[in-house]
N, C-alpha and C. Protein backbone atom coordinates (compact mmCIF):
# COMPACT_ATOMS: atom_id res chain seq x y z
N UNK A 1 157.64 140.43 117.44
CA UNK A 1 157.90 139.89 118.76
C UNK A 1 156.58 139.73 119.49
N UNK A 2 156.60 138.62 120.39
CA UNK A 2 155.36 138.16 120.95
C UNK A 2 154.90 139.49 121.87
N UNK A 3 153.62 139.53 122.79
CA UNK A 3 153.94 140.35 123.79
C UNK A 3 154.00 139.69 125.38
N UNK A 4 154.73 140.04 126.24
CA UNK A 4 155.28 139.67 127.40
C UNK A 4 154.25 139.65 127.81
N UNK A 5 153.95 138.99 129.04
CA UNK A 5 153.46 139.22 130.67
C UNK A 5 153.75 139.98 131.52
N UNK A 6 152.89 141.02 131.93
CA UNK A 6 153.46 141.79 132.75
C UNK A 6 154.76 141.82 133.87
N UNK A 7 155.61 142.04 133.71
CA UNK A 7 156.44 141.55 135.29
C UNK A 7 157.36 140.42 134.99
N UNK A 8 157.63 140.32 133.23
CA UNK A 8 158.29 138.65 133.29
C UNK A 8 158.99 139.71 131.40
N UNK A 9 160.04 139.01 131.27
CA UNK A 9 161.26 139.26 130.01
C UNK A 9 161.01 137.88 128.89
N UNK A 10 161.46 137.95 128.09
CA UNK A 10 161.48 136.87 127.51
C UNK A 10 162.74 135.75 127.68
N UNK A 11 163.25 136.69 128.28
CA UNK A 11 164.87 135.67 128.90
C UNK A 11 163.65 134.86 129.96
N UNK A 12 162.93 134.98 130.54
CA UNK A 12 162.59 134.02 131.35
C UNK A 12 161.45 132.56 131.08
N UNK A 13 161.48 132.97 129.69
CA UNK A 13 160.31 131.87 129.04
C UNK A 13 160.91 130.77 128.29
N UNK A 14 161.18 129.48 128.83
CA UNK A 14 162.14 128.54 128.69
C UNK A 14 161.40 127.94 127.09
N UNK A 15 160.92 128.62 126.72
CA UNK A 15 160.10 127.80 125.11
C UNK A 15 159.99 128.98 124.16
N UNK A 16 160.49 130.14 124.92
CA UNK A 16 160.91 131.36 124.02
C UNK A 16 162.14 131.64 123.82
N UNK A 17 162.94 132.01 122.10
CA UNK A 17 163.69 132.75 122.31
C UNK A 17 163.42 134.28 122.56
N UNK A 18 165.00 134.91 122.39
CA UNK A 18 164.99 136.22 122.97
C UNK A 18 164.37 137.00 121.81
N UNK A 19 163.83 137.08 120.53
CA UNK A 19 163.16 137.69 119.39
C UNK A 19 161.77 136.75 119.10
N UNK A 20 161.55 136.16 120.33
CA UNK A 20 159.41 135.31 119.99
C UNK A 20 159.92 133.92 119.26
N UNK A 21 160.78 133.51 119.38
CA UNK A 21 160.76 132.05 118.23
C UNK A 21 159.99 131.07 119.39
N UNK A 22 159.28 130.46 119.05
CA UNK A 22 158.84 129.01 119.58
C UNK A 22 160.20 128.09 119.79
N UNK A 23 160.91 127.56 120.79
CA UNK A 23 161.55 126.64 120.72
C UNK A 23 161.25 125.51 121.47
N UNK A 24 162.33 124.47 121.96
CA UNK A 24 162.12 123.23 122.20
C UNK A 24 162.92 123.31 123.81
N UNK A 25 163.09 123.32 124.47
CA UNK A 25 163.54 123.44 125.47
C UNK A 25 165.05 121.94 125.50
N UNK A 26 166.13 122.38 125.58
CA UNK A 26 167.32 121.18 124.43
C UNK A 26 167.32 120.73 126.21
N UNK A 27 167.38 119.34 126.83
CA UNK A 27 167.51 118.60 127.69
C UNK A 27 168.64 117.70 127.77
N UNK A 28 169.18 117.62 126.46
CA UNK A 28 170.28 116.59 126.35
C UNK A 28 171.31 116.57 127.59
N UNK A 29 171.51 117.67 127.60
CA UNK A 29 172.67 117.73 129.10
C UNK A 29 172.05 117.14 130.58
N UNK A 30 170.90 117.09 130.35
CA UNK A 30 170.42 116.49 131.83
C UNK A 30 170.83 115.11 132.41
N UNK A 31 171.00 114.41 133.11
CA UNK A 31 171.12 113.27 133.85
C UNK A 31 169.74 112.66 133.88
N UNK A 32 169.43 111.53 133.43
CA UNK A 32 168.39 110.29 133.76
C UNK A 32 167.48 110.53 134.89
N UNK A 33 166.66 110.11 135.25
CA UNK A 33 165.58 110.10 136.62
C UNK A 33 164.69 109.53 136.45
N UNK A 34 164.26 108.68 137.73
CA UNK A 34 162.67 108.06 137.70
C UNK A 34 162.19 108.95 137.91
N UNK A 35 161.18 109.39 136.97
CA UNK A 35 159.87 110.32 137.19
C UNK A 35 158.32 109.47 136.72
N UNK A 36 157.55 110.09 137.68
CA UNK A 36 155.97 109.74 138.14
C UNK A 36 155.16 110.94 137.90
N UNK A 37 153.99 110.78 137.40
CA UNK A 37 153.13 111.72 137.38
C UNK A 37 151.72 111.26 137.80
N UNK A 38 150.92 111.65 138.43
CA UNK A 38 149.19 111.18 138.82
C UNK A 38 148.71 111.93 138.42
N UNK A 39 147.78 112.25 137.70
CA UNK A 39 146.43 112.87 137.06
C UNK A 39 145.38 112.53 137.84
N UNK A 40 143.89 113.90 137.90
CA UNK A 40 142.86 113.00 137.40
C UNK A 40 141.86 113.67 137.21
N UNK A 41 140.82 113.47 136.78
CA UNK A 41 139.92 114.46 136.36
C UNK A 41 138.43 113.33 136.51
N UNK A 42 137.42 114.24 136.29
CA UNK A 42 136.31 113.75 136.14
C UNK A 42 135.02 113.80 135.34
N UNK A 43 134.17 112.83 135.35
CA UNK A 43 132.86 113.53 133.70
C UNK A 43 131.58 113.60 134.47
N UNK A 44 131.03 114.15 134.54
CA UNK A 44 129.68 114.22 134.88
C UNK A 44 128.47 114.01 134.25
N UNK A 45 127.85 112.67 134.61
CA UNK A 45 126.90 112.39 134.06
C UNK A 45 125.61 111.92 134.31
N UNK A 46 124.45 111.84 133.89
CA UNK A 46 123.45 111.64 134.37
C UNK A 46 123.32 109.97 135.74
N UNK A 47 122.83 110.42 136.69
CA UNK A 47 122.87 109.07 137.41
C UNK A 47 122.47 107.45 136.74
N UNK A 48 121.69 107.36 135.99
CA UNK A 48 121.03 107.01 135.25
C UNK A 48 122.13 105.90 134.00
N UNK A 49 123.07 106.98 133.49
CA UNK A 49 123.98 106.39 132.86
C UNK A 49 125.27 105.83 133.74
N UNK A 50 125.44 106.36 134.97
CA UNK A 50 126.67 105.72 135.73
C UNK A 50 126.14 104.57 135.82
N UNK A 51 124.62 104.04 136.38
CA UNK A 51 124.14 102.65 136.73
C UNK A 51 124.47 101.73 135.40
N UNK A 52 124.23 102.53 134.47
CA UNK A 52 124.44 101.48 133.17
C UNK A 52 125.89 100.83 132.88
N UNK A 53 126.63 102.12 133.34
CA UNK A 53 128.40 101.58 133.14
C UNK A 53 128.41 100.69 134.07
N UNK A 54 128.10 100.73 135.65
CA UNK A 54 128.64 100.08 136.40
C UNK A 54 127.82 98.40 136.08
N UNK A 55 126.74 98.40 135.14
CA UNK A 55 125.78 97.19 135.01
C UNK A 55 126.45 96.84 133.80
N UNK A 56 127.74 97.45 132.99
CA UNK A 56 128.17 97.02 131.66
C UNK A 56 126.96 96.75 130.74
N UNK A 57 126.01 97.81 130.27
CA UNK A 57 124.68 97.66 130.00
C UNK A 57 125.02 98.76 128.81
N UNK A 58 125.49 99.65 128.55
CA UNK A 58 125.83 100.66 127.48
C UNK A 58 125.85 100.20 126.00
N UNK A 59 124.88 100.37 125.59
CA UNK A 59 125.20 99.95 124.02
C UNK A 59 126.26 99.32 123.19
N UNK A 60 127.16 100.54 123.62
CA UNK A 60 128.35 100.73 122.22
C UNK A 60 129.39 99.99 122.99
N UNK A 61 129.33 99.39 124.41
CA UNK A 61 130.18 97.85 124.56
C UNK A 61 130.43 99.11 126.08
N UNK A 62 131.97 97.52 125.88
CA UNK A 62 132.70 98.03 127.33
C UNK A 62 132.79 99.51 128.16
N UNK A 63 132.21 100.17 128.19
CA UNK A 63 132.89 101.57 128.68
C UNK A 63 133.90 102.06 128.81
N UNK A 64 134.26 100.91 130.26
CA UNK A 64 135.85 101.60 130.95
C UNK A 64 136.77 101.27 130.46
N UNK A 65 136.73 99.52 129.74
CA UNK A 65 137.88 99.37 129.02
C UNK A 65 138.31 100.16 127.87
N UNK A 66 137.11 100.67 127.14
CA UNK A 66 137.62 101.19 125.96
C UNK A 66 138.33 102.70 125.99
N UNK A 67 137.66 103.40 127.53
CA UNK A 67 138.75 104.60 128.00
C UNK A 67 139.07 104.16 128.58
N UNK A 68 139.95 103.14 129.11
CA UNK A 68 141.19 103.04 129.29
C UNK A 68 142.24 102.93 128.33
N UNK A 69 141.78 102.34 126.89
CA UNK A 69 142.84 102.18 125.91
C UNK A 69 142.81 103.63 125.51
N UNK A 70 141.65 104.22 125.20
CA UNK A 70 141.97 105.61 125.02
C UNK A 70 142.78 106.39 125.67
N UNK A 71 143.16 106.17 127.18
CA UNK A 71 143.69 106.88 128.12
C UNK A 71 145.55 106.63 127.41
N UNK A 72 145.64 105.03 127.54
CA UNK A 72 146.68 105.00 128.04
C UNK A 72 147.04 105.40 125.75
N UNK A 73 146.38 105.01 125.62
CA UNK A 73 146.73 105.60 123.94
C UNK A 73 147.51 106.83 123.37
N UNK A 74 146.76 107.49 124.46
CA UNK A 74 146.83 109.30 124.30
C UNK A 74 148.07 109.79 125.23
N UNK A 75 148.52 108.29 126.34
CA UNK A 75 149.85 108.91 127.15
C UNK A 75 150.91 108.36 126.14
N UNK A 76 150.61 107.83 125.65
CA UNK A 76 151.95 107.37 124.35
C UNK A 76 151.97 108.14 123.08
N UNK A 77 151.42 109.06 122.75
CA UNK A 77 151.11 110.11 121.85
C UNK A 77 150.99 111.38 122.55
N UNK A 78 151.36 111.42 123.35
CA UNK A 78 151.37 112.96 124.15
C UNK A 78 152.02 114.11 123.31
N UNK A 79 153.25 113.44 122.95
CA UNK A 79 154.42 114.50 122.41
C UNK A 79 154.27 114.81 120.83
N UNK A 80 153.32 113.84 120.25
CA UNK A 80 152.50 114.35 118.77
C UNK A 80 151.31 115.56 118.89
N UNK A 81 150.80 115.49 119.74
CA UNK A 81 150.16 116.56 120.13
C UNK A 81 150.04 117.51 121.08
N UNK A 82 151.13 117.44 121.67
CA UNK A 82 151.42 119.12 122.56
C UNK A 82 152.79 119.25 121.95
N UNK A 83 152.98 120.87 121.24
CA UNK A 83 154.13 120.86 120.47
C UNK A 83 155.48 121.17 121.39
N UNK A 84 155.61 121.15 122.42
CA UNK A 84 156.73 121.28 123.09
C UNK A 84 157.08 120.27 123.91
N UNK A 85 156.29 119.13 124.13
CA UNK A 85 156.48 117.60 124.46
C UNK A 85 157.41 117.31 124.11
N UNK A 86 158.31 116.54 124.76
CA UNK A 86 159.95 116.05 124.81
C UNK A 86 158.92 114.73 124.11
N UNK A 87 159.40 113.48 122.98
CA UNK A 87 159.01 112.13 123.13
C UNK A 87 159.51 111.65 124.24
N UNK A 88 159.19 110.71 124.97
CA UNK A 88 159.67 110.31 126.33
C UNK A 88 159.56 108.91 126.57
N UNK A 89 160.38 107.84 126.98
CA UNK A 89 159.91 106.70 127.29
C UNK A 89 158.94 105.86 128.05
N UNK A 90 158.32 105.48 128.03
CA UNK A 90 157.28 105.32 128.83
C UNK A 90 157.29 104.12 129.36
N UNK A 91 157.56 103.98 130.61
CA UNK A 91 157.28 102.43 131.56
C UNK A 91 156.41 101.91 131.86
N UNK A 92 155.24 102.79 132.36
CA UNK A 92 154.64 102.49 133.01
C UNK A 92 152.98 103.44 132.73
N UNK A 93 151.81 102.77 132.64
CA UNK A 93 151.11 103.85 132.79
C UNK A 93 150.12 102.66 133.53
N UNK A 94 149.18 103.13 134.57
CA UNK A 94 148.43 102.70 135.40
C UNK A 94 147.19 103.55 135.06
N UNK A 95 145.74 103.14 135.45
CA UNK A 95 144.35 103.80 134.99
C UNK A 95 143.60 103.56 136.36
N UNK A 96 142.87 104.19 136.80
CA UNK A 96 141.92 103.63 137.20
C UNK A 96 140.20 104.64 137.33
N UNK A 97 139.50 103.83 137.87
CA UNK A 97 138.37 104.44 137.60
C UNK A 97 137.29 104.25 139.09
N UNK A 98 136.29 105.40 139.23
CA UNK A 98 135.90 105.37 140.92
C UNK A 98 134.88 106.20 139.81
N UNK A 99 133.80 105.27 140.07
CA UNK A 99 132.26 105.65 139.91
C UNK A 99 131.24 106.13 141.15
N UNK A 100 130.92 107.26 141.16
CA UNK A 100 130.42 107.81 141.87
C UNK A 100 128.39 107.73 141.63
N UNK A 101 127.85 108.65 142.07
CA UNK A 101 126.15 108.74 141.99
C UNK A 101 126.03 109.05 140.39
N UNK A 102 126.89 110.52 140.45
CA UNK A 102 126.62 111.07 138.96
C UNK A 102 127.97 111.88 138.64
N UNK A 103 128.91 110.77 138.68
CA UNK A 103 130.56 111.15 138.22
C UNK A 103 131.30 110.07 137.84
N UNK A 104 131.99 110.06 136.78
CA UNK A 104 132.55 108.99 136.86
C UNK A 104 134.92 109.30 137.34
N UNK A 105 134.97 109.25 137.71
CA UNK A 105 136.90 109.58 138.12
C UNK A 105 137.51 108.93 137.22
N UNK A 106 138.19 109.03 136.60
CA UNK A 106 139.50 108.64 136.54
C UNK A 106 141.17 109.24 136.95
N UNK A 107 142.12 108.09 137.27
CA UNK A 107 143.23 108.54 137.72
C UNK A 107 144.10 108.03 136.32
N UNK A 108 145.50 108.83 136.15
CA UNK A 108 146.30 108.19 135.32
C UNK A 108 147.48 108.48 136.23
N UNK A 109 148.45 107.43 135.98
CA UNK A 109 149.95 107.49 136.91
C UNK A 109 150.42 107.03 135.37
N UNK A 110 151.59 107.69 135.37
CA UNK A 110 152.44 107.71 134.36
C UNK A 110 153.94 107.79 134.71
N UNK A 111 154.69 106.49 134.75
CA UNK A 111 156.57 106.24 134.84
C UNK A 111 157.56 106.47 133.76
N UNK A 112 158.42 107.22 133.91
CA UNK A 112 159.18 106.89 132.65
C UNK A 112 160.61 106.79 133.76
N UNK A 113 161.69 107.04 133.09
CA UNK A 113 162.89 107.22 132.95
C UNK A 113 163.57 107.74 131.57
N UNK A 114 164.02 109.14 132.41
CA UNK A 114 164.57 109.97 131.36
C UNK A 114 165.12 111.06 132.29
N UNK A 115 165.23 112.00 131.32
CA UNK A 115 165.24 113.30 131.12
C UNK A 115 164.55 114.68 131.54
N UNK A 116 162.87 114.61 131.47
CA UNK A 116 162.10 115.14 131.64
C UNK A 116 160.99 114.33 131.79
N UNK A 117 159.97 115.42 132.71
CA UNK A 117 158.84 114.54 133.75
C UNK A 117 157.81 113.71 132.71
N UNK A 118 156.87 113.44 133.20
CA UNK A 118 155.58 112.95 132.60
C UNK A 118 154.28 113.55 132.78
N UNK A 119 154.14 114.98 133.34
CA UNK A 119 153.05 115.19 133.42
C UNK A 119 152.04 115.79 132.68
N UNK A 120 152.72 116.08 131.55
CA UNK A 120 151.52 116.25 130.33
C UNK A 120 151.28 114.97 129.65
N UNK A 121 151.66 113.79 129.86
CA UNK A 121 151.03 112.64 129.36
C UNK A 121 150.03 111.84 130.41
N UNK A 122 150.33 111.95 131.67
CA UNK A 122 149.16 111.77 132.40
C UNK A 122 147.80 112.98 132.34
N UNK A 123 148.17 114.28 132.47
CA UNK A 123 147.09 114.97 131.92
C UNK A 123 146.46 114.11 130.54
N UNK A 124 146.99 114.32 129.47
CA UNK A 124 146.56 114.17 128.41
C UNK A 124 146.20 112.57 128.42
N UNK A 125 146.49 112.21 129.16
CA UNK A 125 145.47 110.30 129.65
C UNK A 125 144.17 110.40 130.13
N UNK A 126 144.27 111.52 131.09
CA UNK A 126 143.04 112.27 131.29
C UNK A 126 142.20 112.60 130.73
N UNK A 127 142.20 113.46 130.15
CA UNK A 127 141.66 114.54 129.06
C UNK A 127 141.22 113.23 127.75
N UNK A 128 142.00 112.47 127.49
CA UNK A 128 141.60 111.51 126.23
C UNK A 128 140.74 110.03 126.80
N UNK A 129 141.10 109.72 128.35
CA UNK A 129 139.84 108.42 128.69
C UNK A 129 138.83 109.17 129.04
N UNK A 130 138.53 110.62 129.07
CA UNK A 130 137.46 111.07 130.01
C UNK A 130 136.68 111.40 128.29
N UNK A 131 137.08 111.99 127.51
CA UNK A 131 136.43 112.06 126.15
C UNK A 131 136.02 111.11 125.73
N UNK A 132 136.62 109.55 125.62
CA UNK A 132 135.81 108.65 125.27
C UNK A 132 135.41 108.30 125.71
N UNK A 133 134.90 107.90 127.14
CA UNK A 133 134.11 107.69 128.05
C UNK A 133 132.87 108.37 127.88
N UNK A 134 133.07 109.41 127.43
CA UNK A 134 131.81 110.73 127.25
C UNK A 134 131.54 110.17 125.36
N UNK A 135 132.26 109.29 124.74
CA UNK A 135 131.97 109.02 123.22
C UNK A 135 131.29 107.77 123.45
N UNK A 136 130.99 107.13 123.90
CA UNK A 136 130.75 105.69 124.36
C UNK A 136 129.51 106.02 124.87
N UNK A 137 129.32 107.07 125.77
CA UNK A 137 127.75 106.71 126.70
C UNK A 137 126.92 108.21 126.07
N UNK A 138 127.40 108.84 125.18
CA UNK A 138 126.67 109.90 124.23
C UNK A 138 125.09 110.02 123.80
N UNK A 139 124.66 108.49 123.54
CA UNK A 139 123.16 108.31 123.33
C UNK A 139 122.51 108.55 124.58
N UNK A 140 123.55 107.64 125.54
CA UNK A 140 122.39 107.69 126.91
C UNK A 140 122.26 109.39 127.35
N UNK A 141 123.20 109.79 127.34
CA UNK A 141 123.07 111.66 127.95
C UNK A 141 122.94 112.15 127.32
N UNK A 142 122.31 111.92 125.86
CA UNK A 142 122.06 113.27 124.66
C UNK A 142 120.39 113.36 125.05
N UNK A 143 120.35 115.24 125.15
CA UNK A 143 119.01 115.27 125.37
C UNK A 143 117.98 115.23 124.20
N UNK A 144 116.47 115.73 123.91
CA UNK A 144 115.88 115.19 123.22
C UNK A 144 116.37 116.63 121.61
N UNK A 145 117.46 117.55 122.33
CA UNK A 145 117.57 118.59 121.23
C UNK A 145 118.66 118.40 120.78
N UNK A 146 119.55 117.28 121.33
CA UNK A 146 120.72 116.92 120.86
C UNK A 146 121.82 117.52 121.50
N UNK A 147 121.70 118.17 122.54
CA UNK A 147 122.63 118.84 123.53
C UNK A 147 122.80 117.91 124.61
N UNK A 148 123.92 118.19 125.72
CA UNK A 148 124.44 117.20 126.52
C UNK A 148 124.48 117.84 127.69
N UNK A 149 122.98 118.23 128.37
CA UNK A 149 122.82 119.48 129.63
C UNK A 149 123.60 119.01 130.51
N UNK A 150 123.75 117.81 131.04
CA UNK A 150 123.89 117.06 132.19
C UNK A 150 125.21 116.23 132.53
N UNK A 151 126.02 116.84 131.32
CA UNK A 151 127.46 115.84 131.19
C UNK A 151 128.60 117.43 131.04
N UNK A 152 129.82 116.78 131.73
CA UNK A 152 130.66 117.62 131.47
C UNK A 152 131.71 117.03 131.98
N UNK A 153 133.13 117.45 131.50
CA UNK A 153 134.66 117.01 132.04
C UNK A 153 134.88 118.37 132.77
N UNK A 154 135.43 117.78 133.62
CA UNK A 154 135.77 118.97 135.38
C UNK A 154 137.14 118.24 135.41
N UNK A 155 137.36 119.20 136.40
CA UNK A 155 138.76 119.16 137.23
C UNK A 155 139.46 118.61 136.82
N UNK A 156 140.06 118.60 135.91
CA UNK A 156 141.59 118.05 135.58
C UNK A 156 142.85 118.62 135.99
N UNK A 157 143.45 117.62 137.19
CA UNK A 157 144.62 118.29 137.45
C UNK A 157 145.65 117.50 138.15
N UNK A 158 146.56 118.20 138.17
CA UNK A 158 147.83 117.16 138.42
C UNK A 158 148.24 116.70 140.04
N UNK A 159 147.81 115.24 140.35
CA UNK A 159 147.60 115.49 141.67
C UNK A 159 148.97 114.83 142.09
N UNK A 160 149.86 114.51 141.58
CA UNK A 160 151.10 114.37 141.91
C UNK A 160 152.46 114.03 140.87
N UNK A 161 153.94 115.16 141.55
CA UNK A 161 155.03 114.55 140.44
C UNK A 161 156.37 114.38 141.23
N UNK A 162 156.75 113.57 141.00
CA UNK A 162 157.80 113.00 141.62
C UNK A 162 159.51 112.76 140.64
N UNK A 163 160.01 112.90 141.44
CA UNK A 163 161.23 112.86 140.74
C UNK A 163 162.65 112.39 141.42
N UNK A 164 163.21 110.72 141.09
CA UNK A 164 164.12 110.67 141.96
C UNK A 164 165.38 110.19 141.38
N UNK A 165 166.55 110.08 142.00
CA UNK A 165 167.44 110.08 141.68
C UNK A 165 168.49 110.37 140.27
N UNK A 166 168.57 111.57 140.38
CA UNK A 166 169.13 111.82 139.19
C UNK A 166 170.61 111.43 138.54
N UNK A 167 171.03 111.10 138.01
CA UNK A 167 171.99 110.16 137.48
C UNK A 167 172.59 111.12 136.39
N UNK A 168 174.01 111.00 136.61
CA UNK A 168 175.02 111.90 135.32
C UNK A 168 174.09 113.04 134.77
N UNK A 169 174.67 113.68 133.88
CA UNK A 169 175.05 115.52 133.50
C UNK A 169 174.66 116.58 134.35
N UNK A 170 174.20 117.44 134.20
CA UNK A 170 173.72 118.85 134.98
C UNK A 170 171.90 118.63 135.05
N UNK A 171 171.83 119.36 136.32
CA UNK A 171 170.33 119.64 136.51
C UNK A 171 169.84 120.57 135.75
């Protein structure tokens, strides 16, 4: 058996059974809903290389477009790689991007209709345009020892989830 959290049973861990099994959390009984999720996180990088993205000057091509396909890639594969991900339909996913001195933003909004929300596929839109974004401009911020002093992914977090009208079975 796993070990608890202080102050919490395993009756209360909706992805545990009551003897440690990993399960799936069963949703079928739920009623339909528009659900929304906003992400966003950010990379930090040398000033130097933001001028180059924003001059589309980067070697290895487009920048933003190519994390954006990465982004929205990784919100349609969410549930292959986080193992308790419901698959989920996906309507809608929106990107955007806000270049700063020495940051680059991205946002992900993610729609479905279902069952259960979307906000580990907007995270994980996150987390996957902000990595290739950081795979794309790698030469320009690699230092002369092959380390990356001056670059990093920050703050990823969920800056909004919404959920409306729920339609037939139980909440």
């Amino acid at each position: 058996m796993s070990e608890e959290s202080p102050g919490t049973t395993s009756e209360e861990f909706t992805h545990v059974t009551a003897d440690g099994t990993a399960q799936m959390v069963d949703v079928g009984e739920k009623g339909d809903s528009r659900r929304r999720a906003v992400a966003k996180g950010e990379i930090r990088l040398r000033p130097t290389t933001v001028s180059k993205i924003r001059d589309d000057s980067i070697e290895k091509g487009d920048v933003l477009t190519t994390a954006r396909i990465g982004a929205i890639q990784a919100v349609k594969h969410t549930w292959e790689r986080v193992p308790m991900c419901h698959q989920i339909p996906i309507t809608n996913v929106e990107t955007s991007f806000e270049l700063g001195e020495d940051t680059v933003t991205l946002e992900v909004t993610v729609e479905t209709v279902g069952k259960t929300g979307c906000e580990m596929e907007a995270i994980d839109g996150v987390t996957a345009g902000l990595t290739v974004l950081w795979d794309m401009v790698k030469s320009a911020e690699k230092a002369d020892d092959g380390s990356y002093p001056d670059t990093g992914i920050e703050n990823i977090h969920l800056v909004e989830k919404t959920v409306e009208g729920r339609q037939g079975g139980s909440s």
